[in-house]
C-alpha atoms as a PDB file:
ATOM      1  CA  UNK A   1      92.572 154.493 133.327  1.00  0.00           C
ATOM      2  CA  UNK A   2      94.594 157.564 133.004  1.00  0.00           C
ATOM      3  CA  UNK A   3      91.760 159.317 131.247  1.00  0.00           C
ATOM      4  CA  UNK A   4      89.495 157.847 133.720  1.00  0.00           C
ATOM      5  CA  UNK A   5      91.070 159.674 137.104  1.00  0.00           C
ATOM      6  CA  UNK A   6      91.614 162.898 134.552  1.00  0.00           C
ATOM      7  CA  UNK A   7      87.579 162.977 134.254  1.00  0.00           C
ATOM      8  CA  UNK A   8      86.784 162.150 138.018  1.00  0.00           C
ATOM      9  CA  UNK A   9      88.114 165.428 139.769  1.00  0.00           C
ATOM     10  CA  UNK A  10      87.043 163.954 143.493  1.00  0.00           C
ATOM     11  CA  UNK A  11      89.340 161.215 143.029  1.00  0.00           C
ATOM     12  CA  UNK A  12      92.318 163.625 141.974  1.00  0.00           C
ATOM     13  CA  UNK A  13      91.325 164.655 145.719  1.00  0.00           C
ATOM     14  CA  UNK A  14      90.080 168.431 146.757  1.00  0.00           C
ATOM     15  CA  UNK A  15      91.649 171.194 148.827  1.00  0.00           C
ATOM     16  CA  UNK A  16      90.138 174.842 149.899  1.00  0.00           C
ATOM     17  CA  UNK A  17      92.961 177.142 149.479  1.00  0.00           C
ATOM     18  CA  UNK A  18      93.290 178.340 152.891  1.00  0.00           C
ATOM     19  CA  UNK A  19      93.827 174.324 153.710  1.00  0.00           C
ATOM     20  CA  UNK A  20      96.916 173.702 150.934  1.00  0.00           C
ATOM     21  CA  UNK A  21      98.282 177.065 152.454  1.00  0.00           C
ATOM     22  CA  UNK A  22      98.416 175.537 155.674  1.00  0.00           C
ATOM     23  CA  UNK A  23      99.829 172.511 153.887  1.00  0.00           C
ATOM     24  CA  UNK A  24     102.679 173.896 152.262  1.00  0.00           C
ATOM     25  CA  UNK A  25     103.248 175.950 154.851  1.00  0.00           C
ATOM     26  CA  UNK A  26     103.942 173.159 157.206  1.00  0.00           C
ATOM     27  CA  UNK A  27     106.423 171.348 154.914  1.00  0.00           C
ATOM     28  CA  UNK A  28     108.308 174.077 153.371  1.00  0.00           C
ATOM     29  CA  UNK A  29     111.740 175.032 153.890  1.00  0.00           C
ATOM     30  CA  UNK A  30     111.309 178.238 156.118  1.00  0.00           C
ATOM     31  CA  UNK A  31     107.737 178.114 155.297  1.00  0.00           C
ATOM     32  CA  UNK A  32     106.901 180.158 158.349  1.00  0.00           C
ATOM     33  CA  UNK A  33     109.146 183.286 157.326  1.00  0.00           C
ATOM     34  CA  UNK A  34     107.982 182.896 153.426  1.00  0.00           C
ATOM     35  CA  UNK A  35     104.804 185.251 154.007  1.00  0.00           C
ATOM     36  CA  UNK A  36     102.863 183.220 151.940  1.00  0.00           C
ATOM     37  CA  UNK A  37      99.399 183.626 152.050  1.00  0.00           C
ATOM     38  CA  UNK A  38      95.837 182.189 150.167  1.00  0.00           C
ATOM     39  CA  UNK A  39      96.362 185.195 147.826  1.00  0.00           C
ATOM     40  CA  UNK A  40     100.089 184.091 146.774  1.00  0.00           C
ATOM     41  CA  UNK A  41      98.187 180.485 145.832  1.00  0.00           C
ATOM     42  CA  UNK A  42      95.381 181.849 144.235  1.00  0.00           C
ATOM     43  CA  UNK A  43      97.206 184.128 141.683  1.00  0.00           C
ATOM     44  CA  UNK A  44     100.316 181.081 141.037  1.00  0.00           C
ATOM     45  CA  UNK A  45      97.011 179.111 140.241  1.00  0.00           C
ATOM     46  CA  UNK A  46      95.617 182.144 137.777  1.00  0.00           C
ATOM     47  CA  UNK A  47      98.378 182.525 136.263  1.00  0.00           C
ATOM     48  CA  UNK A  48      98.589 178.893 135.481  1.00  0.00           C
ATOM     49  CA  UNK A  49     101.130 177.819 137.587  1.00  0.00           C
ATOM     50  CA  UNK A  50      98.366 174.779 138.352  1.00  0.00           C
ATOM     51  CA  UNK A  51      96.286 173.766 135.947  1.00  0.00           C
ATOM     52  CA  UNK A  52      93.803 171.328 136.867  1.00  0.00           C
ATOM     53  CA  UNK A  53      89.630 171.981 137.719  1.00  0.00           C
ATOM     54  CA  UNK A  54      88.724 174.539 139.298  1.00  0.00           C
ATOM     55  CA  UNK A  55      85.708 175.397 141.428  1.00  0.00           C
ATOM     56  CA  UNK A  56      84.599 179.049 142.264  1.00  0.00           C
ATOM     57  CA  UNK A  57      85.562 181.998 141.093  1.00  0.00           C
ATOM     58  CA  UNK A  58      86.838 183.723 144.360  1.00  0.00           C
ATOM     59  CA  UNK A  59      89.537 183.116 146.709  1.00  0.00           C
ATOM     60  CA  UNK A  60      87.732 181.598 149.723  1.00  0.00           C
ATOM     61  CA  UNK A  61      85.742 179.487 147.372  1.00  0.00           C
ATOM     62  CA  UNK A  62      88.447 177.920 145.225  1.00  0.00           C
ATOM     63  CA  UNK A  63      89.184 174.453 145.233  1.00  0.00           C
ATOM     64  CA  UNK A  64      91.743 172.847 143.743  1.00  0.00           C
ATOM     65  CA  UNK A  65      92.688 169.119 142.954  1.00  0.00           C
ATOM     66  CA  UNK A  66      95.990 166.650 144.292  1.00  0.00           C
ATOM     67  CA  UNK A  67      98.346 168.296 141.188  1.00  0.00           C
ATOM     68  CA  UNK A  68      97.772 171.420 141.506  1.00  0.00           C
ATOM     69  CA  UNK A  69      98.521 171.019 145.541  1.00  0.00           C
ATOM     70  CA  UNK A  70     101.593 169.357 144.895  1.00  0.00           C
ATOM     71  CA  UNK A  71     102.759 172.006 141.751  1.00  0.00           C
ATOM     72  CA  UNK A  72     101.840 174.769 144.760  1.00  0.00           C
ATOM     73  CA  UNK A  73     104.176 173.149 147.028  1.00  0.00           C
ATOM     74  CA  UNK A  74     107.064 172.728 144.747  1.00  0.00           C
ATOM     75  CA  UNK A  75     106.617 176.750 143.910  1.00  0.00           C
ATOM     76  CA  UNK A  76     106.761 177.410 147.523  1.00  0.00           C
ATOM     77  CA  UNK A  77     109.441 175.316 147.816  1.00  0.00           C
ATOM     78  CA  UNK A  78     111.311 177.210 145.374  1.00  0.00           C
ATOM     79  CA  UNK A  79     110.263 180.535 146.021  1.00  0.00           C
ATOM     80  CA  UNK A  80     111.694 180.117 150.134  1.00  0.00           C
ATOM     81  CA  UNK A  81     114.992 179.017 147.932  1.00  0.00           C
ATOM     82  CA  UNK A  82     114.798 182.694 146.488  1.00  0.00           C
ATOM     83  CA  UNK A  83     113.940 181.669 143.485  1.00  0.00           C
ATOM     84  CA  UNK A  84     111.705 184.789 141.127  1.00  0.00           C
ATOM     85  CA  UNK A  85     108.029 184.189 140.075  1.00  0.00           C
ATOM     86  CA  UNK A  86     108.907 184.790 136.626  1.00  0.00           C
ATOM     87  CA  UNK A  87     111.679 182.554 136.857  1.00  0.00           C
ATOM     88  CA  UNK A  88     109.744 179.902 138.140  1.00  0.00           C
ATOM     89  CA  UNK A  89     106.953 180.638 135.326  1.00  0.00           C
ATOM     90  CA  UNK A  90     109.294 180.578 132.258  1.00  0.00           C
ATOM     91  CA  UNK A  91     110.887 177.239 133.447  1.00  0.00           C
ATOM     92  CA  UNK A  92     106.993 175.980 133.774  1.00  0.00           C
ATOM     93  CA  UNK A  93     106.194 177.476 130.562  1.00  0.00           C
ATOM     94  CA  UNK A  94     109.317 175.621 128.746  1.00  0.00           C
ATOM     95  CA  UNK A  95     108.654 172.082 130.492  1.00  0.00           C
ATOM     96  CA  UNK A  96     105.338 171.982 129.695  1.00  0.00           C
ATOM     97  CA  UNK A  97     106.160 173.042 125.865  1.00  0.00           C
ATOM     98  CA  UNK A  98     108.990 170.356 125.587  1.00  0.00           C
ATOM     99  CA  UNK A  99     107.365 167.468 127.373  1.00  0.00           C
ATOM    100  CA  UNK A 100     103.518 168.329 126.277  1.00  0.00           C
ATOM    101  CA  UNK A 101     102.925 168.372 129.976  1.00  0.00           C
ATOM    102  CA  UNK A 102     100.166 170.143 132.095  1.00  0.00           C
ATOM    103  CA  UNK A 103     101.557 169.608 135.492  1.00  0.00           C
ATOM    104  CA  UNK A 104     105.483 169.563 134.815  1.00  0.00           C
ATOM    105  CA  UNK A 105     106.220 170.161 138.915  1.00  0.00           C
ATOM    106  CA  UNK A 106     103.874 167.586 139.720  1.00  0.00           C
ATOM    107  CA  UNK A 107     104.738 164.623 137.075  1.00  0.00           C
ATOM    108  CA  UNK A 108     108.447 164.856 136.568  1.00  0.00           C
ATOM    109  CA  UNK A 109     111.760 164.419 138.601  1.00  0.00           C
ATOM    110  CA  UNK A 110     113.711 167.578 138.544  1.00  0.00           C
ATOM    111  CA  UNK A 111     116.216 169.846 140.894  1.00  0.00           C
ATOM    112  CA  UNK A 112     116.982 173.308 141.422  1.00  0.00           C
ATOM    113  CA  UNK A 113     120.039 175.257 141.655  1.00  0.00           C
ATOM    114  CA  UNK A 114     118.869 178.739 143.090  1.00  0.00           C
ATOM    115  CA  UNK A 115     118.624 181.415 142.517  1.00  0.00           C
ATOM    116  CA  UNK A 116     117.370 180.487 139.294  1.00  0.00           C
ATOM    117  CA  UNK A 117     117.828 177.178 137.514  1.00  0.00           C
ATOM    118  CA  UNK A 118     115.692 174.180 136.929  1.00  0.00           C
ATOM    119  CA  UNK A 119     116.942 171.039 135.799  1.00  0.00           C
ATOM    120  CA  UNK A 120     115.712 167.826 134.260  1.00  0.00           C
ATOM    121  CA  UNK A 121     117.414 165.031 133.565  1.00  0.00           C
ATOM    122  CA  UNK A 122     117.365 162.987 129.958  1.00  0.00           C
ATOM    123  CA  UNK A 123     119.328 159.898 129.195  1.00  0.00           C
ATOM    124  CA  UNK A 124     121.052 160.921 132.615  1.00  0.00           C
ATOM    125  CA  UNK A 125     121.819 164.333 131.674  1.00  0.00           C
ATOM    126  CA  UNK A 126     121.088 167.380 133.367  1.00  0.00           C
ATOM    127  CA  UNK A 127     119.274 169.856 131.512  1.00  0.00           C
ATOM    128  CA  UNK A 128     118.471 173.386 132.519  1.00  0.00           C
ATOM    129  CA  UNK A 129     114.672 174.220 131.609  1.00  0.00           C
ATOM    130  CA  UNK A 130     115.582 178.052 132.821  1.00  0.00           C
ATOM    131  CA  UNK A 131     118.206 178.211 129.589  1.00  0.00           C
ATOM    132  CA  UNK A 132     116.523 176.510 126.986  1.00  0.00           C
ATOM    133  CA  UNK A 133     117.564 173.298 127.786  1.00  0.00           C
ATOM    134  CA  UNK A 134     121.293 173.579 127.660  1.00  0.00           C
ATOM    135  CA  UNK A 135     123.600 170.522 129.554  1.00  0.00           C
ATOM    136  CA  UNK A 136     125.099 171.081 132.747  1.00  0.00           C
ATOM    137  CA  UNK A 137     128.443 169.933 133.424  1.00  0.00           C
ATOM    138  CA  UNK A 138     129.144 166.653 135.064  1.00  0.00           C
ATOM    139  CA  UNK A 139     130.521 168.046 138.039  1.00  0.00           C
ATOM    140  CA  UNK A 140     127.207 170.439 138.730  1.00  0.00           C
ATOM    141  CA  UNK A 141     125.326 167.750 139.654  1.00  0.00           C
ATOM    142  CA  UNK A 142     126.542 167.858 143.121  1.00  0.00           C
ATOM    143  CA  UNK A 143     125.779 171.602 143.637  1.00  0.00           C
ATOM    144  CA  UNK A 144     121.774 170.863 142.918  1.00  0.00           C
ATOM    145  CA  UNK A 145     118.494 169.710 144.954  1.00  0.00           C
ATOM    146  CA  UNK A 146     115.807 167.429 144.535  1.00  0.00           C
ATOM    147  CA  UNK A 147     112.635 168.748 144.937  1.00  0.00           C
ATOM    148  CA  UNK A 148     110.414 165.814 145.166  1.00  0.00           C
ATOM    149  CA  UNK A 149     109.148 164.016 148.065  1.00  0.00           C
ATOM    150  CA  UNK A 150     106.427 162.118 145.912  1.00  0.00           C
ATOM    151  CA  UNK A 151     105.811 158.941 144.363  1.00  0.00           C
ATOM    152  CA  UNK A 152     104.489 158.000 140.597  1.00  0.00           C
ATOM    153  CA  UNK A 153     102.144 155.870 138.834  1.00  0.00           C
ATOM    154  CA  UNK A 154     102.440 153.798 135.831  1.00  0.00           C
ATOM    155  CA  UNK A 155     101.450 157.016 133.808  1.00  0.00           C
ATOM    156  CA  UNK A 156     104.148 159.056 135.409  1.00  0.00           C
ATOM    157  CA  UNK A 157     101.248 161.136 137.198  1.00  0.00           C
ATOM    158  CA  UNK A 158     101.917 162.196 140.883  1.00  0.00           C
ATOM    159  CA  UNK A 159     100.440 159.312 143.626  1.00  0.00           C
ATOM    160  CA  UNK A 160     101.350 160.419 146.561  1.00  0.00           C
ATOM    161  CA  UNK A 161     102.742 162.504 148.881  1.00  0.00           C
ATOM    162  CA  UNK A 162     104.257 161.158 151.794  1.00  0.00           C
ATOM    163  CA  UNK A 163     104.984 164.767 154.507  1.00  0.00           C
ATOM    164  CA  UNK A 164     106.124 163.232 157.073  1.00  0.00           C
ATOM    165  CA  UNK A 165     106.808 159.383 158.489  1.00  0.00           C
ATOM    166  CA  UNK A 166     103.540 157.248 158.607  1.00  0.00           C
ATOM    167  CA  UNK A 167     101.489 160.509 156.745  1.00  0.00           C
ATOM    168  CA  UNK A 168     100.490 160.332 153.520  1.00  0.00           C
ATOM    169  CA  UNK A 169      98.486 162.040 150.820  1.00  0.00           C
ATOM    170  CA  UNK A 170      96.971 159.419 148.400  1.00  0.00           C
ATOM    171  CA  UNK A 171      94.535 161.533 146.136  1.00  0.00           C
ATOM    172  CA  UNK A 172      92.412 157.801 145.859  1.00  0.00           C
ATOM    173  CA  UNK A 173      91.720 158.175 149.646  1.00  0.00           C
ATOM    174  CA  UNK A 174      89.578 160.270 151.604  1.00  0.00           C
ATOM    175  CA  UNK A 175      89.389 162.975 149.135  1.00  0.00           C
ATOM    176  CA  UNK A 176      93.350 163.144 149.286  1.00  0.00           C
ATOM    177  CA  UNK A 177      93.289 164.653 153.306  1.00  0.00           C
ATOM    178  CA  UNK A 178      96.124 163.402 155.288  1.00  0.00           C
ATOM    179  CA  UNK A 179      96.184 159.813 156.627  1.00  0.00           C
ATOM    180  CA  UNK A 180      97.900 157.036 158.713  1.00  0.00           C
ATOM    181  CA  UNK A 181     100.114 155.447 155.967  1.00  0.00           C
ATOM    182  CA  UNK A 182      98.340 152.276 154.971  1.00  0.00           C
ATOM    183  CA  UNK A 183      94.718 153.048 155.980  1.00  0.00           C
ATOM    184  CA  UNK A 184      92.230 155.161 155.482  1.00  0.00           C
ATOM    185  CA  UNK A 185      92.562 156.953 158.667  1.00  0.00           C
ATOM    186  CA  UNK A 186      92.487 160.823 158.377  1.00  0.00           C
ATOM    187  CA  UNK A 187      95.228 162.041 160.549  1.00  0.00           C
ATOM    188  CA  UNK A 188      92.766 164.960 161.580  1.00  0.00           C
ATOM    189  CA  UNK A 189      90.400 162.445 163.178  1.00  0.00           C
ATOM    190  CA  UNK A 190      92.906 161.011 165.394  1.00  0.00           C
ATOM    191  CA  UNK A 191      94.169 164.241 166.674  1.00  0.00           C
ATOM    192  CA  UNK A 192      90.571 165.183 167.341  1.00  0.00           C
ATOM    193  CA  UNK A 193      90.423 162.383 169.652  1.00  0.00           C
ATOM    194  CA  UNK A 194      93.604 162.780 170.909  1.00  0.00           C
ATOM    195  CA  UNK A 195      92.334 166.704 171.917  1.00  0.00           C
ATOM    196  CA  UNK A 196      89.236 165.720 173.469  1.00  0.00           C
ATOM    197  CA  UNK A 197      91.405 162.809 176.226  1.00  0.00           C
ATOM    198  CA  UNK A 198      91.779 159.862 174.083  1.00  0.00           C
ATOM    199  CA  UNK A 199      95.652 158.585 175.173  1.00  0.00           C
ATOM    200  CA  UNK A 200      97.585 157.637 172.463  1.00  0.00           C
ATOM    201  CA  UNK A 201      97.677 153.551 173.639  1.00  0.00           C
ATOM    202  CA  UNK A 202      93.493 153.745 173.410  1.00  0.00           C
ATOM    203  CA  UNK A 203      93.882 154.758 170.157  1.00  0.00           C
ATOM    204  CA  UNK A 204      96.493 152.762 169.196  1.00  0.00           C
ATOM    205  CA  UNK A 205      94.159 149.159 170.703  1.00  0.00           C
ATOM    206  CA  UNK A 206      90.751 150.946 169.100  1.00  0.00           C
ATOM    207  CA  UNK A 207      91.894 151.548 165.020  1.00  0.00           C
ATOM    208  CA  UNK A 208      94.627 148.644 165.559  1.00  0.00           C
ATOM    209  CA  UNK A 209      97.223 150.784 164.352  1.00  0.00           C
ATOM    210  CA  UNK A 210     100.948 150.938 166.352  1.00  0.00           C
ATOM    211  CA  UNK A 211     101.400 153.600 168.786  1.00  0.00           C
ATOM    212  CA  UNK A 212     104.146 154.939 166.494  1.00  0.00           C
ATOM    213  CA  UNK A 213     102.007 155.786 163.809  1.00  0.00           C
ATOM    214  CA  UNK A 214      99.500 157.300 166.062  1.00  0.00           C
ATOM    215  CA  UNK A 215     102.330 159.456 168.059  1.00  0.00           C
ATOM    216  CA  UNK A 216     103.165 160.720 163.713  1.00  0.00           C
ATOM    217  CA  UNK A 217      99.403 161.576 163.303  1.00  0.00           C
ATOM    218  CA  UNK A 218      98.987 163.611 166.277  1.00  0.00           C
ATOM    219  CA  UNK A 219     102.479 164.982 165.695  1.00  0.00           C
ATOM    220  CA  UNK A 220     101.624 166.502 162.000  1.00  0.00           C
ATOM    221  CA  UNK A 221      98.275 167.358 162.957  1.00  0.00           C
ATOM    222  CA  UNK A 222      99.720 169.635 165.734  1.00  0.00           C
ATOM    223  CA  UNK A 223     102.413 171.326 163.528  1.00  0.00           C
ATOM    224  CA  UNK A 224      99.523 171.953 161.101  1.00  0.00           C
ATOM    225  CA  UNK A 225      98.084 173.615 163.952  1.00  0.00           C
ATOM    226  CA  UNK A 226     100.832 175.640 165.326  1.00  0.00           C
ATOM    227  CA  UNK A 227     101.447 176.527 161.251  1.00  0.00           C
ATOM    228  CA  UNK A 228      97.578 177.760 161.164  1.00  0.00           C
ATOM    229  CA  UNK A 229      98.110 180.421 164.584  1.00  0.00           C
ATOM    230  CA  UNK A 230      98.115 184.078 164.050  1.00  0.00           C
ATOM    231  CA  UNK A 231     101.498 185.259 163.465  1.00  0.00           C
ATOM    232  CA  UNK A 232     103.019 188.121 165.509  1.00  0.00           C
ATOM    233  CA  UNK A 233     103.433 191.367 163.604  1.00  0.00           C
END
């Protein structure tokens, strides 16, 4: 099975890059003041920073697949932290060497202590990937932060990505765009409706999903939006 969803890049899901910009953007720590643009993704993904399939050759025509999105992410993530590029790339470089890993940030647990280590764990024991591997102290622990918000498969691959309550990215549906936790209802679709006079209780009675979940949908769908406006100079 694992070799089966590693040969089917559609249902690893697919993402233009100016769309996992807007992504990231909208769920990274001070995302809006990090500057980053489609250029900052396409050369982390040339430089191998994500690995997977790749379509195109220039920026506007790239497309990448749900790993690479999420390995993106978690070097935005870090890089808003103040965490280096080549920092970030020799700690990638020694977790995929040690674990025989293509998508370290996207298939394994770790934390970050800025401004410059990453840390695994083994047999419960922090190591730092940023100093060859050495042990942390017991205490350090505390001082570190997760920098997952995903869940795993059977084959430790990344599953999902949940962004926000009752949003989630499941690279098995709908390409791996945004939906209504539990269905197969793109988040963008609802907001569309929502733009054009649909209420929110209409919606809620015509795809039989809570009012909640619907209020979550439109909710991401317009910070995605306010991410995606022209920003002041």
């Amino acid at each position: 099975m694992k070799t089966e969803l590693a040969a089917s890049p559609a249902s690893l899901g697919t993402y233009s890059i100016p769309s996992a910009v807007l992504y990231i953007l909208a769920t990274t720590t001070n995302g809006s003041k990090s500057g980053l643009t489609p250029r900052h993704l396409y050369h982390w993904t040339k430089d191998g920073l994500a690995g997977g399939y790749l379509v195109g050759i220039r920026n506007k025509h790239l497309f990448i697949n749900f790993k690479d999105l999420i390995t993106l992410r978690v070097i935005a993530t870090m890089r808003a932290k103040g965490m280096k590029h080549t920092e970030i790339m020799i700690a990638e470089k020694e977790l995929k060497k040690r674990y025989n890993c293509d998508y370290p940030f996207a298939t394994m647990e770790f934390w970050t202590a800025p401004p410059k280590d990453i840390f695994v764990k083994e047999r419960g024991i922090l190591l730092s990937a940023s100093r060859h591997f050495q042990s942390a102290l017991d205490f350090f622990e505390q001082y570190v932060q997760s920098s997952h918000n995903m869940t795993f498969d059977m084959f430790g691959l990344s599953a999902t990505w949940r962004p926000c309550n009752n949003v989630l990215f499941d690279p098995l549906i709908q390409y791996g765009e945004p939906c209504i936790e539990g269905t197969r209802i793109p988040t963008q679709v609802v907001w569309s409706f929502y733009e054009a006079g649909d209420s929110i209780d209409s919606l809620s009675h015509f795809y039989g999903v809570q009012s909640g979940r619907i209020k979550d949908a439109i909710d991401w769908e317009n910070h995605i939006q306010e991410v995606a406006k022209p920003r002041k100079q």
